[in-house]
N, C-alpha and C. Protein backbone atom coordinates (compact mmCIF):
# COMPACT_ATOMS: atom_id res chain seq x y z
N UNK A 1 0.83 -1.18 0.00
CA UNK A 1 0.00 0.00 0.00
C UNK A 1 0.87 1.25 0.00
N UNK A 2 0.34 2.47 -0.80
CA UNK A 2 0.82 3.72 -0.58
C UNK A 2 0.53 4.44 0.63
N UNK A 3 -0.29 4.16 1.56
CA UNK A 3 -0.81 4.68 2.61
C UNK A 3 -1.37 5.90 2.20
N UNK A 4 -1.65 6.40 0.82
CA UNK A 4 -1.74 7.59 0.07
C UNK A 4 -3.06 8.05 0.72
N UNK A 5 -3.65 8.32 1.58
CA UNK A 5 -5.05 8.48 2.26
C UNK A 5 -6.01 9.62 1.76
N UNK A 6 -5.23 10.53 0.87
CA UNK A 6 -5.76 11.79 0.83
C UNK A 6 -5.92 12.06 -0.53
N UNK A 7 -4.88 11.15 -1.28
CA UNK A 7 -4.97 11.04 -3.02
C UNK A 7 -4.02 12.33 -3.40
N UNK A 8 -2.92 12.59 -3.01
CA UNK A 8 -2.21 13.73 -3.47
C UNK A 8 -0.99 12.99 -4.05
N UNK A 9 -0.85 13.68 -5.65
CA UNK A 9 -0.35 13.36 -6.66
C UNK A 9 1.13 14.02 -6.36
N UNK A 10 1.84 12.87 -6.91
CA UNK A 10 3.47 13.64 -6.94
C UNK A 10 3.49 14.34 -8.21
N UNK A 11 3.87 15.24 -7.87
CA UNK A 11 4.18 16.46 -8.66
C UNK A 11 5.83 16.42 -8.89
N UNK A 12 6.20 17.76 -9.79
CA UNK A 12 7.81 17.44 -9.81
C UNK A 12 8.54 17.86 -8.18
N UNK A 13 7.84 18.68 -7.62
CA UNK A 13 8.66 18.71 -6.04
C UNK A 13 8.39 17.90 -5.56
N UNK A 14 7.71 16.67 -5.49
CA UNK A 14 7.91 15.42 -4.73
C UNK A 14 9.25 14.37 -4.79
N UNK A 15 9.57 14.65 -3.49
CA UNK A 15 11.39 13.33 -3.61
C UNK A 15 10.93 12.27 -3.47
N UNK A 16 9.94 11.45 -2.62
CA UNK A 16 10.34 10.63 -2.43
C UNK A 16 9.24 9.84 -3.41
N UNK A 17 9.02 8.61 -3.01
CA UNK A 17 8.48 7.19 -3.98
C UNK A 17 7.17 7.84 -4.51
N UNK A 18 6.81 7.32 -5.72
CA UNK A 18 5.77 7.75 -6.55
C UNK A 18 5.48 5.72 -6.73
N UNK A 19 3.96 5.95 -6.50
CA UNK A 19 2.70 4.72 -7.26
C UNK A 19 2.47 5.46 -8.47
N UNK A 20 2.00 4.73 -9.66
CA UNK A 20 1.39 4.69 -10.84
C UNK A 20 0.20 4.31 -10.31
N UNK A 21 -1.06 4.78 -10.63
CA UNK A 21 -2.16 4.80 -10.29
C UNK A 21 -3.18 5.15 -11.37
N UNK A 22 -3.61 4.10 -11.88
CA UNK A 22 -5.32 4.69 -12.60
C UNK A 22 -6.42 5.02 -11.59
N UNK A 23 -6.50 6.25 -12.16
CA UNK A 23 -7.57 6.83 -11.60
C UNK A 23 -8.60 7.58 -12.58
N UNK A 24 -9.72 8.08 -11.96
CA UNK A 24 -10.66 8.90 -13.37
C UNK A 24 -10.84 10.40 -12.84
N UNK A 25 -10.06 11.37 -13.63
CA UNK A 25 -10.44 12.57 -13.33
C UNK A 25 -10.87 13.02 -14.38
N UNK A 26 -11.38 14.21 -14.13
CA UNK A 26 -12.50 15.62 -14.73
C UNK A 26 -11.97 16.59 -15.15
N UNK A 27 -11.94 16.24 -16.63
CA UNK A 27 -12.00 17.74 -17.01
C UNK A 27 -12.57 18.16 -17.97
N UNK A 28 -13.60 19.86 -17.61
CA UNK A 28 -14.11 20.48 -18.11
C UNK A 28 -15.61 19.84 -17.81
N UNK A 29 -15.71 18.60 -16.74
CA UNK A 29 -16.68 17.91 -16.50
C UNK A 29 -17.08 16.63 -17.40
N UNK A 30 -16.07 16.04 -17.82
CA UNK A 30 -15.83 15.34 -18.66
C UNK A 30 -14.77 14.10 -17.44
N UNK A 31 -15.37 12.82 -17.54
CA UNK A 31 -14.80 11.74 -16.47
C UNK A 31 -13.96 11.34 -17.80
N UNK A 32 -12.97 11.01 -17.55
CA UNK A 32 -11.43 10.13 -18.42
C UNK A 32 -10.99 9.35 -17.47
N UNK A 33 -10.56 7.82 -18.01
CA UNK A 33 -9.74 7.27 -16.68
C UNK A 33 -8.08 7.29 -17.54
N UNK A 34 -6.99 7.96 -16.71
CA UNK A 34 -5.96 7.98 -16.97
C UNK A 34 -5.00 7.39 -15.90
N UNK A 35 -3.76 7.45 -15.84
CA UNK A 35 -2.67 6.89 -14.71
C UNK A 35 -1.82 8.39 -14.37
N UNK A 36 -1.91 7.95 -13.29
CA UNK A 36 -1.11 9.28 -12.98
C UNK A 36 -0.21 8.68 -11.39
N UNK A 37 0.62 9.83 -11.03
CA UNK A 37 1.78 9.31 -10.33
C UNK A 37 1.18 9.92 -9.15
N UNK A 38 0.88 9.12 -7.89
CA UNK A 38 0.61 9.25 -6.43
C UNK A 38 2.06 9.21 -5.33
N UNK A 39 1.48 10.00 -4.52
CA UNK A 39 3.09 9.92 -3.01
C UNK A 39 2.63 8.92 -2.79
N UNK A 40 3.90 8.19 -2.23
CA UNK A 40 4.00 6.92 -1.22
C UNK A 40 4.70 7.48 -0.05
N UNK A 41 4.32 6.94 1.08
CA UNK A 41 4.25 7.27 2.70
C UNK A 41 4.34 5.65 2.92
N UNK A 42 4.88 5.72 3.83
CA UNK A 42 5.34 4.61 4.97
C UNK A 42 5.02 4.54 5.83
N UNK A 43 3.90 5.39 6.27
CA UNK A 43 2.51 4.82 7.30
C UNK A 43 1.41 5.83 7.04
N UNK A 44 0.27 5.43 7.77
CA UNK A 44 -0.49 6.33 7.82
C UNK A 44 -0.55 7.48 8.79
N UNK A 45 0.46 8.08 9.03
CA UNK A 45 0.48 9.14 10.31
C UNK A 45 1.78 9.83 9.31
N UNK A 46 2.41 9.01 8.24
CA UNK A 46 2.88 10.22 7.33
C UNK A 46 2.34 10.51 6.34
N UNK A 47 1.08 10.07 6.38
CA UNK A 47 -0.08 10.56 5.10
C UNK A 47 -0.53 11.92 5.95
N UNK A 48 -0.95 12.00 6.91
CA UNK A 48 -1.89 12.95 7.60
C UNK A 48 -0.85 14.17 7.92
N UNK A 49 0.69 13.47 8.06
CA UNK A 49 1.19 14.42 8.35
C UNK A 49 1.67 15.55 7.31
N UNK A 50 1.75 14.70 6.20
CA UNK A 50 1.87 15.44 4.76
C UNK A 50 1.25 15.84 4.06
N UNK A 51 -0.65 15.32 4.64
CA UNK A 51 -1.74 16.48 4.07
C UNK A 51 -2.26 17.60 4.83
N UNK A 52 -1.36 17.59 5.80
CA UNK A 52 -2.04 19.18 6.52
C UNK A 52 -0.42 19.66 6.13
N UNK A 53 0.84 19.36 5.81
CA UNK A 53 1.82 20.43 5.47
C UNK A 53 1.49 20.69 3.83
N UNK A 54 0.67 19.86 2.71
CA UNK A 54 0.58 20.31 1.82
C UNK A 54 -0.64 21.11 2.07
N UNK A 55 -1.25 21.03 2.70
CA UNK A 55 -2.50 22.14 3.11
C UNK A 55 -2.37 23.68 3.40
N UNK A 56 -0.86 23.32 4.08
CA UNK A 56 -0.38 24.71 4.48
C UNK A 56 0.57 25.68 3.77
N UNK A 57 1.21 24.46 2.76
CA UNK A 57 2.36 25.21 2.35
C UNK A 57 1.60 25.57 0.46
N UNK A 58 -0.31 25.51 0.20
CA UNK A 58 -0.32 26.00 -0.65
C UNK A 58 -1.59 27.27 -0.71
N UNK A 59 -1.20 28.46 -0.65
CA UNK A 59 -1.83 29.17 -0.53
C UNK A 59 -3.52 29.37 -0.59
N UNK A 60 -3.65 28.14 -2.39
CA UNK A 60 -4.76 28.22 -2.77
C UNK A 60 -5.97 27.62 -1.16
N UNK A 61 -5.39 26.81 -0.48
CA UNK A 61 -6.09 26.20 0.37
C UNK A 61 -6.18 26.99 1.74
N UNK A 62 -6.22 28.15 1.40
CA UNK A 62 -5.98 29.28 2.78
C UNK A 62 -7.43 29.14 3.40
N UNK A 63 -7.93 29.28 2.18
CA UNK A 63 -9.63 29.43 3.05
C UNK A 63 -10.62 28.38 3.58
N UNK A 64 -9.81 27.18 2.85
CA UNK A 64 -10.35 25.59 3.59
C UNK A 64 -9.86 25.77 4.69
N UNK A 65 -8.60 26.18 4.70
CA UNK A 65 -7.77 26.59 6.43
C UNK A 65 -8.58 26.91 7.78
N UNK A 66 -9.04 28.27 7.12
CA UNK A 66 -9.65 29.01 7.82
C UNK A 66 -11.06 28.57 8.36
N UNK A 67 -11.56 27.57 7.67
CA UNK A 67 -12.50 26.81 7.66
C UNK A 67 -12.71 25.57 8.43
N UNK A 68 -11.45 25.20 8.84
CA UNK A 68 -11.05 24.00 9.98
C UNK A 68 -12.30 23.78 11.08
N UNK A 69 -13.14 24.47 12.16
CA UNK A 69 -13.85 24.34 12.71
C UNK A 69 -15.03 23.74 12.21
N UNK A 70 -15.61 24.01 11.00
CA UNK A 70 -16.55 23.86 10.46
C UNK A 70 -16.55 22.57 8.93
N UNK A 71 -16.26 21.57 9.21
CA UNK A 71 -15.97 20.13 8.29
C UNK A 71 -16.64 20.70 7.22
N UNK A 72 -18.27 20.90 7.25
CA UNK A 72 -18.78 21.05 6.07
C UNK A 72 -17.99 22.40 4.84
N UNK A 73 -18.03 23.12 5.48
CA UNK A 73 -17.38 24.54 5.01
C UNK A 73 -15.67 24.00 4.24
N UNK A 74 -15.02 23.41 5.61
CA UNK A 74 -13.59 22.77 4.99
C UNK A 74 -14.26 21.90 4.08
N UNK A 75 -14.79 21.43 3.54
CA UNK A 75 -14.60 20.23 2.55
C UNK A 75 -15.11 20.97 1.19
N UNK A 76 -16.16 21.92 1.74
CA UNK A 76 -16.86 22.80 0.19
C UNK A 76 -15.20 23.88 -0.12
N UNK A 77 -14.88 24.11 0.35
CA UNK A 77 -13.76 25.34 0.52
C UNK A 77 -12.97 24.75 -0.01
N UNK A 78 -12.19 23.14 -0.02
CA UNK A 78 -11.33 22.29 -0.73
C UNK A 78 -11.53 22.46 -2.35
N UNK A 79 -12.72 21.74 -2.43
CA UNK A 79 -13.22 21.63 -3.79
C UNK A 79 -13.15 23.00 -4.54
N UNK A 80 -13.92 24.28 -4.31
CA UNK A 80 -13.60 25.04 -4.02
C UNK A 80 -12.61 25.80 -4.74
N UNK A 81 -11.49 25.52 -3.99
CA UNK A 81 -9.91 25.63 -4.46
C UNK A 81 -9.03 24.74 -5.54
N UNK A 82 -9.89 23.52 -5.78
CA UNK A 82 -9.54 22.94 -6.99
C UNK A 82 -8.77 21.48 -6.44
N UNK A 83 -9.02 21.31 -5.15
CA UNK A 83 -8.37 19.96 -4.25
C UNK A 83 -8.79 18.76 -5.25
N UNK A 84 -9.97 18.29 -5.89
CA UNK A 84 -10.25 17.41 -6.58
C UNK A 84 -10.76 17.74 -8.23
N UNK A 85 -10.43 17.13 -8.81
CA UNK A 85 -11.32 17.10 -10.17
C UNK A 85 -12.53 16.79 -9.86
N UNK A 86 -13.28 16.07 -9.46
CA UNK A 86 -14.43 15.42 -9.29
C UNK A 86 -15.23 16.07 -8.85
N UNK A 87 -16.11 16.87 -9.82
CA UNK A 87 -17.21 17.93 -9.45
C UNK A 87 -18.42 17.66 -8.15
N UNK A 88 -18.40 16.29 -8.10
CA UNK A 88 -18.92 15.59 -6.58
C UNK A 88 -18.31 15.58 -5.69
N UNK A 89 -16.82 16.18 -5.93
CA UNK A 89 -16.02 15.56 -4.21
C UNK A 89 -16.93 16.35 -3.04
N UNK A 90 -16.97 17.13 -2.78
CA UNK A 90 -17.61 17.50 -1.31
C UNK A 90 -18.53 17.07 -1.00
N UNK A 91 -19.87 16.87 -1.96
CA UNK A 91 -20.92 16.33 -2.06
C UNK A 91 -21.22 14.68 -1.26
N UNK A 92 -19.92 13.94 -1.92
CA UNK A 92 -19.26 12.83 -1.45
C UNK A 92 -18.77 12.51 -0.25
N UNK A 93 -17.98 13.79 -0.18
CA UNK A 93 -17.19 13.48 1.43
C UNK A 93 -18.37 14.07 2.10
N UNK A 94 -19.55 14.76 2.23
CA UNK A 94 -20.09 14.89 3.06
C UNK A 94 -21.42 13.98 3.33
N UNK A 95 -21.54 13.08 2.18
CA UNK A 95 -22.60 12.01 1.93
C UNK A 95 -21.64 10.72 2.89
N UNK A 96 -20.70 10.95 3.13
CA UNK A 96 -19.83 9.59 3.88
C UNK A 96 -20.00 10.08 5.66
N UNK A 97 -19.41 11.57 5.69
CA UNK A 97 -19.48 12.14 7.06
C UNK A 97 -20.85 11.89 7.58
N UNK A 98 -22.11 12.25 7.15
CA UNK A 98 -23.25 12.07 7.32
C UNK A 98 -24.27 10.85 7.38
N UNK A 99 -23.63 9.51 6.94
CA UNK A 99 -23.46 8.71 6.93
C UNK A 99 -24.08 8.17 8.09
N UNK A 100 -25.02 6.96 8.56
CA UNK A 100 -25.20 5.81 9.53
C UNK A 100 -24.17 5.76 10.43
N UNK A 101 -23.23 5.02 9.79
CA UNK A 101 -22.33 4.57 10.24
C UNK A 101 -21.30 5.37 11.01
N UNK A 102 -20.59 6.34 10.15
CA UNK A 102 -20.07 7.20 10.77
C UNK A 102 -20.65 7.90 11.98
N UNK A 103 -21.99 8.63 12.18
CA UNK A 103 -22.34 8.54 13.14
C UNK A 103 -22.83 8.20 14.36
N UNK A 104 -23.14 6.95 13.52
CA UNK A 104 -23.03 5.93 15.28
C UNK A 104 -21.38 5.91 15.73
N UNK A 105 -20.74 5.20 14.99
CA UNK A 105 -19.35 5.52 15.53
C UNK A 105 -18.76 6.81 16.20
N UNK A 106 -19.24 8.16 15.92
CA UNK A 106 -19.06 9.15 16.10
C UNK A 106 -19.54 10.00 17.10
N UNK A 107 -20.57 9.07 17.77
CA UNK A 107 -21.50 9.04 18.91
C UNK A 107 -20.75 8.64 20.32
N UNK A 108 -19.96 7.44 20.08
CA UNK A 108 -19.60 6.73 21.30
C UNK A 108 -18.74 7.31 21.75
């Protein structure tokens, strides 16, 4: 596993290990499935730790930032800023947060 938790693509400033990954992104609202190059992390606590420093160190995501208290707001504010192709992502992540399950779990 990449431990990749968050789906952030190596770019050319990424050093360390890159996955090849098919995935289907959007563009212009148009689904394509292409391969593209994902970070690899060596656990999951350096996934989390490397999506709140890429959170921080890119401007566009200032206002998801600012938005931290409020999940719904951070996740519309992501998209937003261009965090996913997938004209559903927030829609999604907030159809999962809202979720049965999650909230019973989220209860105890």
């Amino acid at each position: 596993t990449s431990f990749n938790l968050f789906g952030i693509k190596a770019g050319g400033e990424w050093g360390g290990d890159r996955a090849a990954v098919n995935t289907l992104e959007y563009r212009d609202g148009v689904a394509a499935r292409e391969q593209a190059s994902f970070r690899v992390y060596d656990s999951i606590a350096s996934s989390f730790n490397d999506y709140v420093e890429f959170l921080k160190s890119n401007p566009r995501y200032q206002e998801a930032l600012d938005n931290v208290s409020d999940a719904k707001a951070f996740v519309r504010s992501l998209q937003d800023a261009g965090y996913a192709t997938d004209p559903g992502y927030a829609s999604k992540i907030l159809d999962v947060m809202g979720s049965s399950v999650i909230q019973s779990a989220s209860s105890r």
